[in-house]
N, C-alpha and C. Protein backbone atom coordinates (compact mmCIF):
# COMPACT_ATOMS: atom_id res chain seq x y z
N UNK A 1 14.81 -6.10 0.12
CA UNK A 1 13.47 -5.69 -0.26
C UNK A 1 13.52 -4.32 -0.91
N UNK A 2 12.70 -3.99 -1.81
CA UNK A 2 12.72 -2.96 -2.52
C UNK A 2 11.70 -1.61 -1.82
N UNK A 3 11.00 -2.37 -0.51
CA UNK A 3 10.17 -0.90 0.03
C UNK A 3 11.26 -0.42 0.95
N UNK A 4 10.90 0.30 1.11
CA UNK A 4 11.89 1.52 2.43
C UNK A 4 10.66 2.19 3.25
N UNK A 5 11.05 2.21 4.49
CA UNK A 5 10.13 3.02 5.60
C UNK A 5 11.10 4.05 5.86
N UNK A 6 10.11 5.74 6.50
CA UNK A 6 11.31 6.29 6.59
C UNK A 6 12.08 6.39 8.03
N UNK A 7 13.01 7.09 8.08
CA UNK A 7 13.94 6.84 9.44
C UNK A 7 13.59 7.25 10.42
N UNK A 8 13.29 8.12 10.81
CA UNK A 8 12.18 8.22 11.72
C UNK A 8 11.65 6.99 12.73
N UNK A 9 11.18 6.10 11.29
CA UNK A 9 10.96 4.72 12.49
C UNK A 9 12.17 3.98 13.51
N UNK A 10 12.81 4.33 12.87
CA UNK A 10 14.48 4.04 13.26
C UNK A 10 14.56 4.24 15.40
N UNK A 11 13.94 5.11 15.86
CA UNK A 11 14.01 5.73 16.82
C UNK A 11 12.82 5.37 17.86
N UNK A 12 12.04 4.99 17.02
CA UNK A 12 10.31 5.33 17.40
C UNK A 12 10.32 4.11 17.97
N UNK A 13 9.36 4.00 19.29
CA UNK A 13 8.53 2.81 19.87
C UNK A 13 7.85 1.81 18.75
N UNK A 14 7.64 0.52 19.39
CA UNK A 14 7.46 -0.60 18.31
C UNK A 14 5.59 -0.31 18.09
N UNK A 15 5.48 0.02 19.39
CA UNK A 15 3.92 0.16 18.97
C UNK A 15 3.14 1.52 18.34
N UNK A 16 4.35 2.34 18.56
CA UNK A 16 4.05 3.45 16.86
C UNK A 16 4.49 3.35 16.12
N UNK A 17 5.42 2.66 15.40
CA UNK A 17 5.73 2.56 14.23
C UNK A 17 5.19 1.26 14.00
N UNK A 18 4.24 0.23 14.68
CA UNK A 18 3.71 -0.20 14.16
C UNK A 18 1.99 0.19 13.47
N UNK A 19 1.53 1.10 14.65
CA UNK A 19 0.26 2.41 14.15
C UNK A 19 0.77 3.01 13.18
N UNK A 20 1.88 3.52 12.63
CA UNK A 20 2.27 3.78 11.60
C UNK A 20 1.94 2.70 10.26
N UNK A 21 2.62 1.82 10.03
CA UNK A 21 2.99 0.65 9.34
C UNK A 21 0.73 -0.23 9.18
N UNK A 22 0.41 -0.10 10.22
CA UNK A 22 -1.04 -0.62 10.30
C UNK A 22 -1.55 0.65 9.03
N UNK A 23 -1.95 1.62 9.67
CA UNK A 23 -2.72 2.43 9.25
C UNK A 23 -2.01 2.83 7.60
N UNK A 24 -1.17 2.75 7.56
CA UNK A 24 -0.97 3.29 6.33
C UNK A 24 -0.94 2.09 4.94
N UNK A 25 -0.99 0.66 5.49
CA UNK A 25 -1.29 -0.80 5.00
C UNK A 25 -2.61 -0.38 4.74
N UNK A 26 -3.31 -0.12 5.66
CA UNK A 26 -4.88 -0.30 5.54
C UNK A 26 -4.99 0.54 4.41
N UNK A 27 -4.42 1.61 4.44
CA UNK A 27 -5.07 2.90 3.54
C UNK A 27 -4.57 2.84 2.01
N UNK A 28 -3.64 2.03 1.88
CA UNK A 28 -2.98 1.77 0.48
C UNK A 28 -1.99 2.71 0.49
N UNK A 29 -1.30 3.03 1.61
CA UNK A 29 -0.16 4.33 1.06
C UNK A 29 0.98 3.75 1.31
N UNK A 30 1.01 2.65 1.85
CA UNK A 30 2.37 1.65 2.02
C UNK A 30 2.30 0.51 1.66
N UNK A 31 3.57 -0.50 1.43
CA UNK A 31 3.53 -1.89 0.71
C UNK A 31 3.89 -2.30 1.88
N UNK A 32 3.14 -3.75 2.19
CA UNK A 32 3.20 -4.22 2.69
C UNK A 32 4.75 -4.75 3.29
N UNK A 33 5.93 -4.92 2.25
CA UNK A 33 7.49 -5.10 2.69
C UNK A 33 8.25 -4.11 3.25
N UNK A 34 7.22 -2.65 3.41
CA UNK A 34 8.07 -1.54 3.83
C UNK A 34 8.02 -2.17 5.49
N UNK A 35 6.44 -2.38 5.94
CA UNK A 35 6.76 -3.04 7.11
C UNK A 35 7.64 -4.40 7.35
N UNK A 36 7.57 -5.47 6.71
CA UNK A 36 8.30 -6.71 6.73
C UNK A 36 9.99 -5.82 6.96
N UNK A 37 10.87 -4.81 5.84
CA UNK A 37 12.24 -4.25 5.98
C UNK A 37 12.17 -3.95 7.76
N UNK A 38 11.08 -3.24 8.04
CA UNK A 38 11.48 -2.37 9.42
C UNK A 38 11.67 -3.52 10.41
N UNK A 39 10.52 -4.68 10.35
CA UNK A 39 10.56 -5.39 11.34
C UNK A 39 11.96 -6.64 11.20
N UNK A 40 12.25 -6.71 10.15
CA UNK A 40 13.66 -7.70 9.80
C UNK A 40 15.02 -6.77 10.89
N UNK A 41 14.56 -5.21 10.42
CA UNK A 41 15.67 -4.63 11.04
C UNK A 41 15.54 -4.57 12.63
N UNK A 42 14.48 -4.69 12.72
CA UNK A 42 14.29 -4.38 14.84
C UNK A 42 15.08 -5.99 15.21
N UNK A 43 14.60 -6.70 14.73
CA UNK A 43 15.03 -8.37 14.62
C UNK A 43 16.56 -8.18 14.53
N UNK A 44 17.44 -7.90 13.83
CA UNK A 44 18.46 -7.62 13.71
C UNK A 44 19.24 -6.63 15.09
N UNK A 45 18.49 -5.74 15.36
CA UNK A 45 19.05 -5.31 16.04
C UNK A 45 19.15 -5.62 17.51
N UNK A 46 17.88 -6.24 17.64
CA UNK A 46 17.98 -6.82 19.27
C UNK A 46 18.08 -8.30 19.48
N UNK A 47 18.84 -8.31 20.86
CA UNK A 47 19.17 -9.81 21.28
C UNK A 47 17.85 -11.05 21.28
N UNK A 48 16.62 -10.09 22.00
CA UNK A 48 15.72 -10.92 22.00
C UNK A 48 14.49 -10.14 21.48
N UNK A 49 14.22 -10.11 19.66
CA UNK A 49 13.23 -9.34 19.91
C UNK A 49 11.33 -10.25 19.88
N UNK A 50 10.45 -8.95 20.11
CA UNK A 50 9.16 -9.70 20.48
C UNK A 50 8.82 -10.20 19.41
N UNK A 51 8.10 -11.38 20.23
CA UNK A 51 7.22 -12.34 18.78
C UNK A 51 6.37 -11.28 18.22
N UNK A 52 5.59 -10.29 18.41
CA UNK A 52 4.95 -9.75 17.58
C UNK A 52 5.72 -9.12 16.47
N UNK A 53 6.92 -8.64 16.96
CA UNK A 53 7.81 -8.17 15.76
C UNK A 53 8.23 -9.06 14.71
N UNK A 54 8.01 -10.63 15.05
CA UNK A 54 8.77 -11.85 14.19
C UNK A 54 8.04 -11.71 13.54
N UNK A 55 6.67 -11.67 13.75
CA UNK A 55 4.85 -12.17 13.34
C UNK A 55 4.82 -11.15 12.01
N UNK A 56 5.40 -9.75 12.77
CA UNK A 56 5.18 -8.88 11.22
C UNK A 56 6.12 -9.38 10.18
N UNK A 57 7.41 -9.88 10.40
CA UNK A 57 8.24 -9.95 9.43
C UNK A 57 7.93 -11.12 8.93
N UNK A 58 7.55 -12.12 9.38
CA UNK A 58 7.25 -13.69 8.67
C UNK A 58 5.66 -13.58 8.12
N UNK A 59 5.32 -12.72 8.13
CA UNK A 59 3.84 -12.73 7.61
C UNK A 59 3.64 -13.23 6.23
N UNK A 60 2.73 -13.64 5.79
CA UNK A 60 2.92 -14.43 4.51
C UNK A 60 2.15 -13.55 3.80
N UNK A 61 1.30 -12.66 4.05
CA UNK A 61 0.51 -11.89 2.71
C UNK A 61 -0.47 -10.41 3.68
N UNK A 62 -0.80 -9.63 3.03
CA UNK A 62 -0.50 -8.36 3.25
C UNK A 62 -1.88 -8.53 4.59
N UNK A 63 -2.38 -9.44 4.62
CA UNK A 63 -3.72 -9.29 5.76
C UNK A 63 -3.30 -9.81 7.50
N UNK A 64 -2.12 -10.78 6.58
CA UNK A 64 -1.65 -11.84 7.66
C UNK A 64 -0.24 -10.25 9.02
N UNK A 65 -0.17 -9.51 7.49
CA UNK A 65 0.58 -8.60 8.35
C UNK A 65 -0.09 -7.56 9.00
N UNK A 66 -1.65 -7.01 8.50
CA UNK A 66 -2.51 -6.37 8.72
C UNK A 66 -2.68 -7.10 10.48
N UNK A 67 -2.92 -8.13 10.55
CA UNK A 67 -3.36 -8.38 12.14
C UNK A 67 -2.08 -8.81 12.74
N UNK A 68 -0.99 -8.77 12.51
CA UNK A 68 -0.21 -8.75 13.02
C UNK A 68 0.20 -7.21 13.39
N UNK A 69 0.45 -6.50 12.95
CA UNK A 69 0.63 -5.22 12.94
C UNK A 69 -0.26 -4.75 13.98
N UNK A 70 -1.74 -4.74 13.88
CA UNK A 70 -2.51 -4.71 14.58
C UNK A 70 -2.38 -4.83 16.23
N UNK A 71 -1.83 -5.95 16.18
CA UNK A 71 -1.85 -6.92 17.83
C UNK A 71 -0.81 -6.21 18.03
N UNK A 72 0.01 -5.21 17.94
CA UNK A 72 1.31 -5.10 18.13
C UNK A 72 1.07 -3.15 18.45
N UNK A 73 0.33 -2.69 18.18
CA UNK A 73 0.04 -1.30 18.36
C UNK A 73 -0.79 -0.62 19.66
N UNK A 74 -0.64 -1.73 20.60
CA UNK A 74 -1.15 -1.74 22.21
C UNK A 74 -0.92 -0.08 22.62
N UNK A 75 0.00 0.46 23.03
CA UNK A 75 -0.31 1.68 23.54
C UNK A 75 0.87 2.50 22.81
N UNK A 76 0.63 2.85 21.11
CA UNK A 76 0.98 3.18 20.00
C UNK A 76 0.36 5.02 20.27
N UNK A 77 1.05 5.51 19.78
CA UNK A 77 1.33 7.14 19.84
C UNK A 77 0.42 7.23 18.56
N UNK A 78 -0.81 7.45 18.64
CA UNK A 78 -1.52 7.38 17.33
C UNK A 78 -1.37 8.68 16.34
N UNK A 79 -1.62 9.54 17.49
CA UNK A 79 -1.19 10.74 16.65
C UNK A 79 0.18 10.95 16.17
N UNK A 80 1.66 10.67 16.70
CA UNK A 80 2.57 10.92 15.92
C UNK A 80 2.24 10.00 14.56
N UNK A 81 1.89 8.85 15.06
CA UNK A 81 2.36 8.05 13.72
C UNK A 81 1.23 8.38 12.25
N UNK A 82 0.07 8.97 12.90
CA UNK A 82 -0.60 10.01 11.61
C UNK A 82 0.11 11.15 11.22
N UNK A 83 0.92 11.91 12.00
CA UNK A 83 2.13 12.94 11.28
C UNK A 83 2.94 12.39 10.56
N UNK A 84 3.47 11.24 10.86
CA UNK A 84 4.46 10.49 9.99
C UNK A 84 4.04 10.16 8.26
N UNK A 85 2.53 9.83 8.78
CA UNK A 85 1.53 9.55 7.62
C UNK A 85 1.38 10.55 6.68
N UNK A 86 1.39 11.86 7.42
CA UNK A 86 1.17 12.73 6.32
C UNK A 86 2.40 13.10 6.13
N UNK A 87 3.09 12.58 6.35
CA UNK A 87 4.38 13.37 5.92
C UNK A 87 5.13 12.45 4.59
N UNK A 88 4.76 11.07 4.65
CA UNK A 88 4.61 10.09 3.85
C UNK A 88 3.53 10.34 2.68
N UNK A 89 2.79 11.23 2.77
CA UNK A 89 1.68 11.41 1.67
C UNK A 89 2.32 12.53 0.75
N UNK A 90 2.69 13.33 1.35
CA UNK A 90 3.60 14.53 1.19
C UNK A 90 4.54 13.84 0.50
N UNK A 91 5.91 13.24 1.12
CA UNK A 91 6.75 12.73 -0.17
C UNK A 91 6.36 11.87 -1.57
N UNK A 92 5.38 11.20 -1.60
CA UNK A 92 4.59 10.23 -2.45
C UNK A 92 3.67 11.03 -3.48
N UNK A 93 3.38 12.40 -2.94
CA UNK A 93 2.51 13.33 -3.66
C UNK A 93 3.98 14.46 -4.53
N UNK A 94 5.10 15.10 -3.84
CA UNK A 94 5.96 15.64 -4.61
C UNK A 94 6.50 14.44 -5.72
N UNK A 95 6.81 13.44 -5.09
CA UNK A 95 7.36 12.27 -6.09
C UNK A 95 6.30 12.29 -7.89
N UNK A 96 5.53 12.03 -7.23
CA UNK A 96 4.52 11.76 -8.69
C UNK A 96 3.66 10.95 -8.00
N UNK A 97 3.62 10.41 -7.43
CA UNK A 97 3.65 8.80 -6.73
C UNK A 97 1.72 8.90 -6.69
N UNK A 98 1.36 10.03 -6.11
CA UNK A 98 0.27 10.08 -5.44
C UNK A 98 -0.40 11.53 -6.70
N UNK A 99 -1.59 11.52 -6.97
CA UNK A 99 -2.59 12.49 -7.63
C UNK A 99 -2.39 13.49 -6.56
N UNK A 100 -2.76 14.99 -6.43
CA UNK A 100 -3.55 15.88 -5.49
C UNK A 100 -5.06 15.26 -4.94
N UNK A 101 -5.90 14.39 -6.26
CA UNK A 101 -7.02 14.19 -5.28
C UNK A 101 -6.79 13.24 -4.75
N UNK A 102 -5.53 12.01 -5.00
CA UNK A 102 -5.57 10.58 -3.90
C UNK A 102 -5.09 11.28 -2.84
N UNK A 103 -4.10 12.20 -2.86
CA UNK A 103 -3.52 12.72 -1.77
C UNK A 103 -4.24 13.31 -0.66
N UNK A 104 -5.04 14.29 -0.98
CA UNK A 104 -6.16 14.92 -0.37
C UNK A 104 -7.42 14.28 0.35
N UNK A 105 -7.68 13.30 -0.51
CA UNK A 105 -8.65 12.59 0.09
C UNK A 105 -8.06 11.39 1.18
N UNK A 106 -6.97 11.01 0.69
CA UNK A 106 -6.29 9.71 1.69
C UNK A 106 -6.23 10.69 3.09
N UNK A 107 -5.91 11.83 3.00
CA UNK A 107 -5.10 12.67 4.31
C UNK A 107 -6.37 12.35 5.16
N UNK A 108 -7.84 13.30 4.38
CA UNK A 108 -8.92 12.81 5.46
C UNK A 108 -8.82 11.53 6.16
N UNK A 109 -8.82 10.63 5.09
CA UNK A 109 -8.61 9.24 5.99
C UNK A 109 -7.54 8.93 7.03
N UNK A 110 -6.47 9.45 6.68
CA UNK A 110 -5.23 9.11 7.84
C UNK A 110 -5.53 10.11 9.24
N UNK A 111 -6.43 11.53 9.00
CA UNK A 111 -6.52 12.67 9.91
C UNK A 111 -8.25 11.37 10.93
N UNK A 112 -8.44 10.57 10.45
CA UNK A 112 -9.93 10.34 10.99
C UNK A 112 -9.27 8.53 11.98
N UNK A 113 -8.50 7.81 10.76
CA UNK A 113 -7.85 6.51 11.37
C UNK A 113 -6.72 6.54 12.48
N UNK A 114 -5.90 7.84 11.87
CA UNK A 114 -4.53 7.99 13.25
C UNK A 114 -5.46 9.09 14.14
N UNK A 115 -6.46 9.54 14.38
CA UNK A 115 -7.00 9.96 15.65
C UNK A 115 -6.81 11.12 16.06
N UNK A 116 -5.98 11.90 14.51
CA UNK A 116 -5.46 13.40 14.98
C UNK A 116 -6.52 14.08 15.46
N UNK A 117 -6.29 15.16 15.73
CA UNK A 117 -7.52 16.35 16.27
C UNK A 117 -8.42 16.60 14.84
N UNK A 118 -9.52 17.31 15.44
CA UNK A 118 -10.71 17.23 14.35
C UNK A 118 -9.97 18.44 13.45
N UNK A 119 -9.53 19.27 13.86
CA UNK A 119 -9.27 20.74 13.19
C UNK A 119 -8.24 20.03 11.51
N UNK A 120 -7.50 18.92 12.06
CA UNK A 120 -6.83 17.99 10.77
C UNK A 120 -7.62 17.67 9.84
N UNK A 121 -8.29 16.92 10.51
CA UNK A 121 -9.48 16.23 9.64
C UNK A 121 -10.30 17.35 8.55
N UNK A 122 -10.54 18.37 9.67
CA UNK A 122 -11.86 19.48 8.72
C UNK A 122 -10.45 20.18 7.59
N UNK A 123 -9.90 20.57 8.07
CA UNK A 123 -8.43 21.10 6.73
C UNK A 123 -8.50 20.54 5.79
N UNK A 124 -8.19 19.07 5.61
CA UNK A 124 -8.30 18.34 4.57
C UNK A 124 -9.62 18.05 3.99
N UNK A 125 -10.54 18.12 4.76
CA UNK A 125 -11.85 17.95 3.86
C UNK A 125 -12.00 19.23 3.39
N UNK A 126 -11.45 20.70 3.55
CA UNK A 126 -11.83 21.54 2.93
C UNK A 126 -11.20 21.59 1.54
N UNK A 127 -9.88 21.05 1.70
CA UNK A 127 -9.52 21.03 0.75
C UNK A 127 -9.77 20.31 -0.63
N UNK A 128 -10.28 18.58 0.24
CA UNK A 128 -11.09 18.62 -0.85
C UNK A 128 -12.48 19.05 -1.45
N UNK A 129 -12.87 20.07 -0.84
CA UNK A 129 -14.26 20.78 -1.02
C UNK A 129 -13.34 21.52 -2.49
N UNK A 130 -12.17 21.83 -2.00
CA UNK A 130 -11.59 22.90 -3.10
C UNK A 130 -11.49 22.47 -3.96
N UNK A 131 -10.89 21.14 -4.13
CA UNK A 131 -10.78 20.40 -5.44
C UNK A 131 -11.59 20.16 -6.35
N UNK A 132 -12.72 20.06 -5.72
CA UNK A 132 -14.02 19.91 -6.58
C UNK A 132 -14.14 21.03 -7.11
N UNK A 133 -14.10 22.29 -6.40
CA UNK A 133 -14.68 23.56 -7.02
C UNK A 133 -13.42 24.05 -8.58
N UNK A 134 -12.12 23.59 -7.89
CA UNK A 134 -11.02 23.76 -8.93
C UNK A 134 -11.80 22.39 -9.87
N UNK A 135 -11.87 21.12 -9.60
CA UNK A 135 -12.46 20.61 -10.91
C UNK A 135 -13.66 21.10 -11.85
N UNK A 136 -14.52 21.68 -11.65
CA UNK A 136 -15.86 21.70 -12.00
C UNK A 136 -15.40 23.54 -12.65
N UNK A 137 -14.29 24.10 -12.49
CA UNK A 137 -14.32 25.34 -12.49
C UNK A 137 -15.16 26.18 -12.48
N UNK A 138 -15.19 25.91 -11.23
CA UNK A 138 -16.13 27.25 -10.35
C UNK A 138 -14.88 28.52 -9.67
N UNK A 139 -14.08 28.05 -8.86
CA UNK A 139 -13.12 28.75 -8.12
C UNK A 139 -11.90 28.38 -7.89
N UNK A 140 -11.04 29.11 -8.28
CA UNK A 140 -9.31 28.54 -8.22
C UNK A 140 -8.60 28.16 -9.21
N UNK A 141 -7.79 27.69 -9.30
CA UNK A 141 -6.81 26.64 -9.84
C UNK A 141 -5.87 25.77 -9.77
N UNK A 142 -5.66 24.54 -10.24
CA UNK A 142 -5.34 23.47 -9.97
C UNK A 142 -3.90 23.84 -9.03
N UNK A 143 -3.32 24.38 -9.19
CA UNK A 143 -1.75 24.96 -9.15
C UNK A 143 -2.08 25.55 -7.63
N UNK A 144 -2.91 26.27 -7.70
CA UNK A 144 -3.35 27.01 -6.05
C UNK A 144 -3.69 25.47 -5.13
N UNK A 145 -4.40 24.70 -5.57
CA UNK A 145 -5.04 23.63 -5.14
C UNK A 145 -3.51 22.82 -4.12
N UNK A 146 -2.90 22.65 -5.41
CA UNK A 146 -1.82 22.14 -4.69
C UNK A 146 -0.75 22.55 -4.12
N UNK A 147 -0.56 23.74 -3.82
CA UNK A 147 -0.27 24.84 -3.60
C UNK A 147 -0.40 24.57 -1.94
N UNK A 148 -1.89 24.44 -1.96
CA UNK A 148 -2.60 24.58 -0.20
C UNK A 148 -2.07 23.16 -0.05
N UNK A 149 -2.28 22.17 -0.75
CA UNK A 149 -2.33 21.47 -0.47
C UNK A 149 -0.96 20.73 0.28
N UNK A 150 -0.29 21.05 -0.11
CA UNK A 150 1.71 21.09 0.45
C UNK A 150 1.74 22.02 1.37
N UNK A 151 1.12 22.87 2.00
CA UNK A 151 1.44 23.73 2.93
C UNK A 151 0.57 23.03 3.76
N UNK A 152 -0.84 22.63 3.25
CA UNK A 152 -1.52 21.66 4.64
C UNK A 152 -0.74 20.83 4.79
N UNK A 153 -0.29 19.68 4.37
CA UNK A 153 0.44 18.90 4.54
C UNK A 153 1.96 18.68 5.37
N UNK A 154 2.48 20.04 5.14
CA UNK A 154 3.62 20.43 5.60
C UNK A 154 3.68 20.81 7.16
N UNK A 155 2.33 21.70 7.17
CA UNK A 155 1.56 22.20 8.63
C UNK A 155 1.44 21.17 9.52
N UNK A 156 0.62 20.09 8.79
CA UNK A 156 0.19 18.77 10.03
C UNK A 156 1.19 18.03 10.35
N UNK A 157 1.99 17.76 9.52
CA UNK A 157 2.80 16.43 9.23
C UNK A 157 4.05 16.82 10.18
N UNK A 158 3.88 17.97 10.63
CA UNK A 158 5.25 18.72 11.86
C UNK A 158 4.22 18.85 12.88
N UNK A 159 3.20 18.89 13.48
CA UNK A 159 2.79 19.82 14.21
C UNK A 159 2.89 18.78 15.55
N UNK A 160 3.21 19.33 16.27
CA UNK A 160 3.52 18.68 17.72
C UNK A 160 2.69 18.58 18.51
């Protein structure tokens, strides 16, 4: 398969890296085969692994893995796997992959769906308060914009 999850999941409980793999399906910041690779590999690695893990990997289309994923995130570390998220927005945003405003605005969403603390959530909406003001040039510039915006990112996406 051509998606890759990062390693990290490698280590992690099935029901956060499946809150991982859910939430970031939902939000459009992952392909659907990045989860199918992880769950082929848990399969691989254990003697007997759970049907919910089969369920993600045999899924036939990106909804069928959506509730599979789902059923499988029972008592899932919500908040790490939203650090993971932003830390995934973060590489996808240096890449090219991601705008400053998809980036910025998705974070709200991952800081409100993975359940981080509110103080996450309000960061990123300030920032995109900033963006607007850098679009409309009122205050800033684009370069400062993203600037904050990699240091927010950098801040949450570690914070313990």
């Amino acid at each position: 398969m051509d998606a890759t999850y990062p390693t990290c999941l490698d280590t992690a409980d099935d029901a956060t890296a499946c809150a991982f793999f859910w939430t970031g399906l939902a939000l459009g910041i992952l392909h659907v085969d990045a989860s199918k690779e992880w769950a082929y590999a848990r399969i691989d690695a254990r003697d007997a692994p759970a049907i919910e893990i089969i369920e993600i990997a045999t899924a036939r289309d990106r909804n069928a893995a959506l509730d599979a994923l789902q059923a499988a995130t029972g008592d899932a570390d919500w908040q790490t796997a939203g650090r993971w998220l932003l830390r995934e927005l973060l590489v996808q945003f240096r890449s090219g992959g991601l705008s400053a405003h998809e980036t910025s605005w998705t974070a709200m969403r991952v800081a409100s769906t993975a359940r981080l603390p509110m103080e996450v959530y309000y960061a990123f909406d300030g920032l995109d308060d900033e963006r607007v003001l850098v679009a409309n040039g009122i205050f800033g510039t684009a370069a400062g914009f993203e600037a904050d915006l990699v240091e927010t990112l950098e801040r949450y996406s570690s914070a313990a």
